[in-house]
PDB file of N, CA and C in Angstrom:
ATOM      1  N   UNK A   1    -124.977 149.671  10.263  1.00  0.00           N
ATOM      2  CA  UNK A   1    -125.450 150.238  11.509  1.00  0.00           C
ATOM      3  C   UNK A   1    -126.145 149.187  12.361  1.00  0.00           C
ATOM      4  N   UNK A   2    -126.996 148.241  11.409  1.00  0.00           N
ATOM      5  CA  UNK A   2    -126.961 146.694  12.804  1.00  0.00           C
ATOM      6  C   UNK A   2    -126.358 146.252  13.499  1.00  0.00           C
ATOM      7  N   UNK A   3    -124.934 146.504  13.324  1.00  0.00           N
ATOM      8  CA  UNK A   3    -124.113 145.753  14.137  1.00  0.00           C
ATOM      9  C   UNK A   3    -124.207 146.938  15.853  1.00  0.00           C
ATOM     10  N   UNK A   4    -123.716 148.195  15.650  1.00  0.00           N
ATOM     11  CA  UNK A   4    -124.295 148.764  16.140  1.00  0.00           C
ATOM     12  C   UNK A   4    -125.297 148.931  17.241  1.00  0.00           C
ATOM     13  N   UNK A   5    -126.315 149.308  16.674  1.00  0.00           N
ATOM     14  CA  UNK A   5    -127.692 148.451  17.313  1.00  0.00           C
ATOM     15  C   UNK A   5    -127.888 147.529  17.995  1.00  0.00           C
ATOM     16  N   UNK A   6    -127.020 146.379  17.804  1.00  0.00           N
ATOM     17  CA  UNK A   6    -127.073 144.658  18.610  1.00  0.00           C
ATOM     18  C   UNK A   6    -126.281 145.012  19.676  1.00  0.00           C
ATOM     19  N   UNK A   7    -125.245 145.951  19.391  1.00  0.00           N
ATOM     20  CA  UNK A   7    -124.370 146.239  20.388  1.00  0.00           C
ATOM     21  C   UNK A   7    -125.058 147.140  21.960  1.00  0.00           C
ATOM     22  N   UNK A   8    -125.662 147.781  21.213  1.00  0.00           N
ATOM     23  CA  UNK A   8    -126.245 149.342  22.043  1.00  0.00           C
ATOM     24  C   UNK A   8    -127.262 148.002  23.024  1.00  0.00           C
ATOM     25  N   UNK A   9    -127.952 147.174  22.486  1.00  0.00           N
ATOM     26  CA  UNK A   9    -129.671 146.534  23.187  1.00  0.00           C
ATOM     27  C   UNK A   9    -128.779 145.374  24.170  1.00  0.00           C
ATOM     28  N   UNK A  10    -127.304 145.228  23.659  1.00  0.00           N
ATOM     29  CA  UNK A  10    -126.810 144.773  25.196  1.00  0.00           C
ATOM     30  C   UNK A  10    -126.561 145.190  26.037  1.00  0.00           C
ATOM     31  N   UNK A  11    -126.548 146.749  26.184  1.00  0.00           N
ATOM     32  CA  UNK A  11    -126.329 147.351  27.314  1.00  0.00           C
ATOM     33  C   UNK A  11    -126.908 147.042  28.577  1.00  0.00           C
ATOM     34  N   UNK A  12    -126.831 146.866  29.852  1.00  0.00           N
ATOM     35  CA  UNK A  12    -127.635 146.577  31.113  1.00  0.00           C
ATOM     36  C   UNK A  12    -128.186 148.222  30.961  1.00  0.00           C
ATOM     37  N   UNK A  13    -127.256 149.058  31.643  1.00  0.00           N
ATOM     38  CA  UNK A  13    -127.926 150.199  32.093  1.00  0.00           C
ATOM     39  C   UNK A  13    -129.366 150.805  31.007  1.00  0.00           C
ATOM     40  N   UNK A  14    -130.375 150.916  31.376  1.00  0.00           N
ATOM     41  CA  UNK A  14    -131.076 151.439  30.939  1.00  0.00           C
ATOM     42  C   UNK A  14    -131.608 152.729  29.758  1.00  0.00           C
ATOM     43  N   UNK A  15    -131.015 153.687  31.121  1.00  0.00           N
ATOM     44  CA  UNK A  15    -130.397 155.144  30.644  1.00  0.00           C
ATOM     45  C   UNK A  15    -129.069 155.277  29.548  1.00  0.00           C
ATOM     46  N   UNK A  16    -128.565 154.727  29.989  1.00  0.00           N
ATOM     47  CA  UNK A  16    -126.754 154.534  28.865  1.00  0.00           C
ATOM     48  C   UNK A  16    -128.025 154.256  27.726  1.00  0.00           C
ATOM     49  N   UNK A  17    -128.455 152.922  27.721  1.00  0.00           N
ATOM     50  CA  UNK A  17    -128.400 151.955  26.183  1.00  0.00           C
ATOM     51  C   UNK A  17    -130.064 153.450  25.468  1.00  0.00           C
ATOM     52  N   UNK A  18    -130.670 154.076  25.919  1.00  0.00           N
ATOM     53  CA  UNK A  18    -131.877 155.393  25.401  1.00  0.00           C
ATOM     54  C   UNK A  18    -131.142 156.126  25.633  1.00  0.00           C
ATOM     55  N   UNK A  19    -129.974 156.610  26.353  1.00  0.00           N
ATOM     56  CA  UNK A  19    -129.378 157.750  25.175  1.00  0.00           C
ATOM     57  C   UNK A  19    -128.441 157.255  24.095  1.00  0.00           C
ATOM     58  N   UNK A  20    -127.315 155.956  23.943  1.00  0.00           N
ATOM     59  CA  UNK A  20    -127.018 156.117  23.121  1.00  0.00           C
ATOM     60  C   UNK A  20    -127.750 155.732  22.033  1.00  0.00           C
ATOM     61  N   UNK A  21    -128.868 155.269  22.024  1.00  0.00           N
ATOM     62  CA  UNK A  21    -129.634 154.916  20.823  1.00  0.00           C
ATOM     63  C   UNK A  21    -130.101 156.215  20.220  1.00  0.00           C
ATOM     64  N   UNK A  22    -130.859 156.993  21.093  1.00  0.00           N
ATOM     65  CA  UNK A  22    -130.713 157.986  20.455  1.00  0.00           C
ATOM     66  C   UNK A  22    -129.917 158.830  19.610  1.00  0.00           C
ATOM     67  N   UNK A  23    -128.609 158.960  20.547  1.00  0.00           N
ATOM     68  CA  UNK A  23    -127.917 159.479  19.361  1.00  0.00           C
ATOM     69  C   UNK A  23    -127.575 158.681  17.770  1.00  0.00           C
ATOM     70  N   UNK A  24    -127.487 157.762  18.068  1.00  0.00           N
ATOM     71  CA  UNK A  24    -127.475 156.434  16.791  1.00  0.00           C
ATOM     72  C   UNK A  24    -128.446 157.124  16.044  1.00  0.00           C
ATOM     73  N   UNK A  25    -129.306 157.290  16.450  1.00  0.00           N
ATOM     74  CA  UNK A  25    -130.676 157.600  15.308  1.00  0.00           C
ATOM     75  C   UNK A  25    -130.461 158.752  15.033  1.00  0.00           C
ATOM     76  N   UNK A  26    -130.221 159.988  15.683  1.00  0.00           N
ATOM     77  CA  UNK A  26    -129.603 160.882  14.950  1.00  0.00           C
ATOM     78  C   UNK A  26    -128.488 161.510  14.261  1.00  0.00           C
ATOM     79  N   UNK A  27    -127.412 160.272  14.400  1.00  0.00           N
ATOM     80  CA  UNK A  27    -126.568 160.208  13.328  1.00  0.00           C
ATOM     81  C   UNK A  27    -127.054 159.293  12.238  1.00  0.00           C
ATOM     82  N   UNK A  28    -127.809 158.970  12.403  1.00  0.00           N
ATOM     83  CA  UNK A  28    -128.163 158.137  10.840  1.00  0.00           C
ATOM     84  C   UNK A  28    -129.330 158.818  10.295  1.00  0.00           C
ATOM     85  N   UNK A  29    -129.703 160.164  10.564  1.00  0.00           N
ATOM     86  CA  UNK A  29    -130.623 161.044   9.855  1.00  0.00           C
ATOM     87  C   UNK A  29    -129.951 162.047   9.331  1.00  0.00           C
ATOM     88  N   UNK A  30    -128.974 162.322   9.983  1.00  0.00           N
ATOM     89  CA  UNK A  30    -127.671 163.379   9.400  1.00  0.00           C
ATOM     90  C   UNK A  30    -126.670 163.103   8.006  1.00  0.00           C
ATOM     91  N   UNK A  31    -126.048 161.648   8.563  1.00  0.00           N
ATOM     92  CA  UNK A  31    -125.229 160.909   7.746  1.00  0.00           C
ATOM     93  C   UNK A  31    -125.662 159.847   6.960  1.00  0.00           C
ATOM     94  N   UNK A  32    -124.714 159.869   5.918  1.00  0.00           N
ATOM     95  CA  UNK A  32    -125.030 158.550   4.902  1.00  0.00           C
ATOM     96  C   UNK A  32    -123.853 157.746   5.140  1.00  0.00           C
ATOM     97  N   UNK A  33    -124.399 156.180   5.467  1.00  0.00           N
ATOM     98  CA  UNK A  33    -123.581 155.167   5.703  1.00  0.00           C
ATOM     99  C   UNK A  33    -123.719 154.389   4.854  1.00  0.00           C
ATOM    100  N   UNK A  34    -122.404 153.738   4.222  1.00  0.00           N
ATOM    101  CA  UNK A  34    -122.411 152.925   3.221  1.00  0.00           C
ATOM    102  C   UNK A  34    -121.134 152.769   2.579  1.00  0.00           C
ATOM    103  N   UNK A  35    -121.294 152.366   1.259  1.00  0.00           N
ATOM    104  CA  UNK A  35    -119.951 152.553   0.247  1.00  0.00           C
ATOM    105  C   UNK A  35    -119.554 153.968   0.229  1.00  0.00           C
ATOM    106  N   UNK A  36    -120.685 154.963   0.024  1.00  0.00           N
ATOM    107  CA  UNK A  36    -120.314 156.639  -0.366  1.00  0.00           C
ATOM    108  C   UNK A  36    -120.555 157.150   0.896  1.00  0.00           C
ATOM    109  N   UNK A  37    -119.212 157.255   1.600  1.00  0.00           N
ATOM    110  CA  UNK A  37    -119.373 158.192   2.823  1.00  0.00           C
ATOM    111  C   UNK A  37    -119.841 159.733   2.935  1.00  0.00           C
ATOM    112  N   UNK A  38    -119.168 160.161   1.938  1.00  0.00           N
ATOM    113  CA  UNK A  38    -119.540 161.929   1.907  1.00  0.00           C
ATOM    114  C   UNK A  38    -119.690 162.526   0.298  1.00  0.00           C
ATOM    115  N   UNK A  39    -120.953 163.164   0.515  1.00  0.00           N
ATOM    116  CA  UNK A  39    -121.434 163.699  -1.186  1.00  0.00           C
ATOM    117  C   UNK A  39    -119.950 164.927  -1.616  1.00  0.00           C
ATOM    118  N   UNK A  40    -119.479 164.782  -2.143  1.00  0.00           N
ATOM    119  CA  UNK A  40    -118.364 165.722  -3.005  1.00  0.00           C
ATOM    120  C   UNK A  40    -118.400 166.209  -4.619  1.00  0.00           C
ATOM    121  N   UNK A  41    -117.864 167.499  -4.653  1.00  0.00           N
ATOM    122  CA  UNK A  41    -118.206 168.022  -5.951  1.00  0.00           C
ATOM    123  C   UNK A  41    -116.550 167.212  -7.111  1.00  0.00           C
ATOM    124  N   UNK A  42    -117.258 167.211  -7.787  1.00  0.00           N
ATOM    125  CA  UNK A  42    -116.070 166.931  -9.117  1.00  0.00           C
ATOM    126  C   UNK A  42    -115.005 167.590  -9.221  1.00  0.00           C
ATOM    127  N   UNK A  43    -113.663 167.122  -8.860  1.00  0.00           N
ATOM    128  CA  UNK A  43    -112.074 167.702  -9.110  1.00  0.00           C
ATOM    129  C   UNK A  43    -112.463 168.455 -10.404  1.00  0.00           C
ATOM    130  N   UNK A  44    -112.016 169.754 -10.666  1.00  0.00           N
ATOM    131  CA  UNK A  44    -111.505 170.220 -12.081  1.00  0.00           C
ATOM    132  C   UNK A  44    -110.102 170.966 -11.971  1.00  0.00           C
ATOM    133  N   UNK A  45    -110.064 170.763 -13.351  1.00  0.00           N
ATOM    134  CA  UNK A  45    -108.595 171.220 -13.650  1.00  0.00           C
ATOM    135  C   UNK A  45    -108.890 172.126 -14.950  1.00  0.00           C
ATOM    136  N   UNK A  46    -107.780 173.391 -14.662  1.00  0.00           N
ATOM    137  CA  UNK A  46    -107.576 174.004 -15.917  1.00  0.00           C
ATOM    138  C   UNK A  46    -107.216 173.717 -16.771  1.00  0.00           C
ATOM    139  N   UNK A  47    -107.203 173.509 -17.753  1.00  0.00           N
ATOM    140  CA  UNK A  47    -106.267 172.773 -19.073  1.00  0.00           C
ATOM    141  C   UNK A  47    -105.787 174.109 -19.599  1.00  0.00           C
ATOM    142  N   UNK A  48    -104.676 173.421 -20.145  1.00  0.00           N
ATOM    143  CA  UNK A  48    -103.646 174.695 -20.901  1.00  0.00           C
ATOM    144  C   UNK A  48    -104.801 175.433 -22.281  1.00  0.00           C
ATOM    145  N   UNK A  49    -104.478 176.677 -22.343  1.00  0.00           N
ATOM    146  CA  UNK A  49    -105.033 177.124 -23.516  1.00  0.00           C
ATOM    147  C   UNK A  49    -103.644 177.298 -24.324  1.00  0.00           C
ATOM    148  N   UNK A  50    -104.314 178.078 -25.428  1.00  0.00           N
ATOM    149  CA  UNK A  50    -103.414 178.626 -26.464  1.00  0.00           C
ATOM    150  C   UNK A  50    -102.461 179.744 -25.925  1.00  0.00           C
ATOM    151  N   UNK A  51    -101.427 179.755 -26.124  1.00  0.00           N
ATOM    152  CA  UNK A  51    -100.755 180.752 -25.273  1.00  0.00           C
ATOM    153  C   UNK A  51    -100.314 180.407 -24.386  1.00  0.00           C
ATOM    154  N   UNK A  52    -100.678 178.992 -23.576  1.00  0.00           N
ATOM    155  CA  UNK A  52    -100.246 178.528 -21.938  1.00  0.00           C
ATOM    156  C   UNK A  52     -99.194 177.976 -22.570  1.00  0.00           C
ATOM    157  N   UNK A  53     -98.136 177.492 -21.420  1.00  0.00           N
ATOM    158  CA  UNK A  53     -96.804 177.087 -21.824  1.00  0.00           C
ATOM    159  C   UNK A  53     -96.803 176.185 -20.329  1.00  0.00           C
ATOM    160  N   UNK A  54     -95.791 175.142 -20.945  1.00  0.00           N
ATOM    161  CA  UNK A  54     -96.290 173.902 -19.420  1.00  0.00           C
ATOM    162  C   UNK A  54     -94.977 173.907 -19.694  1.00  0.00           C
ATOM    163  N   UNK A  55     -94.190 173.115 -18.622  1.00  0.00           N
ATOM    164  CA  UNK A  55     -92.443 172.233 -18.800  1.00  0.00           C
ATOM    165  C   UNK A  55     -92.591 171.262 -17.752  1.00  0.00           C
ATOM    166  N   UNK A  56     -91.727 170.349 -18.141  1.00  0.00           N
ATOM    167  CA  UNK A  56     -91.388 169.067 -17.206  1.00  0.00           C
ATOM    168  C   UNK A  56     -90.256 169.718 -16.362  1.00  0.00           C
ATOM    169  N   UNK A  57     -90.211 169.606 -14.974  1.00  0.00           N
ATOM    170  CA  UNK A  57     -89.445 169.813 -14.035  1.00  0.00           C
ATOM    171  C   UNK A  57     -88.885 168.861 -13.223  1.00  0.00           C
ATOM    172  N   UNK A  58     -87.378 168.892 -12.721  1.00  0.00           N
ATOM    173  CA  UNK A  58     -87.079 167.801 -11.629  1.00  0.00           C
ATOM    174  C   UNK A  58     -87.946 167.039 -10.840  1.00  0.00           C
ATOM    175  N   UNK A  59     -89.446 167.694 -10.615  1.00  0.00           N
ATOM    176  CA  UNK A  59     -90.210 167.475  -9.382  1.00  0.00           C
ATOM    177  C   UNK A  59     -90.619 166.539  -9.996  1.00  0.00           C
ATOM    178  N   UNK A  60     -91.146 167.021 -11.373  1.00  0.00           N
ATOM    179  CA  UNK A  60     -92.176 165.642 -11.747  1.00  0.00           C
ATOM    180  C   UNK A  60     -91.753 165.125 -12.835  1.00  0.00           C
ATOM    181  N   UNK A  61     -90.575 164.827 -13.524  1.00  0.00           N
ATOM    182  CA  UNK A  61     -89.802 164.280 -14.283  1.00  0.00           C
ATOM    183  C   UNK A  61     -90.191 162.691 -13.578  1.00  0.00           C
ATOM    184  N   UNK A  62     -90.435 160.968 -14.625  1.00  0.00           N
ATOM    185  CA  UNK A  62     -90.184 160.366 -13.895  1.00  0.00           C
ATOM    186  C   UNK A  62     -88.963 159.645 -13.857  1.00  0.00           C
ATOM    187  N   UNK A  63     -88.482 158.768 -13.039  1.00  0.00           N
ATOM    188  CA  UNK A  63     -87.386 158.028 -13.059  1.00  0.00           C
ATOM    189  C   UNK A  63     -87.330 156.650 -13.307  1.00  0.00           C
TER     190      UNK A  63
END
């Protein structure tokens, strides 16, 4: 988000460079910037029980 920032404090116009800073600052109280863009829950999968029956099909056969 520095880069950002260096960008916004070159602005001439006054007004432009205090509002978009503002908003800058309130996207960086909202959002997390970094390596981990967005918090997400863990993929699960059903696994076969006793009784489940699976087959290989054309679709996902590989070649």
């Amino acid at each position: 988000m520095a880069k950002i920032e260096d960008l916004i404090a070159q602005i001439p116009d006054e007004r432009l460079r205090r509002g978009l800073a503002a908003e800058v600052m309130a996207l960086k109280k909202t959002r997390k910037f970094g390596l981990v863009f967005e918090e997400h829950l863990s993929e699960t999968v059903r696994l076969p029980t006793e009784g489940d029956f699976s087959r290989i099909t054309q679709a996902t056969q590989r070649v």
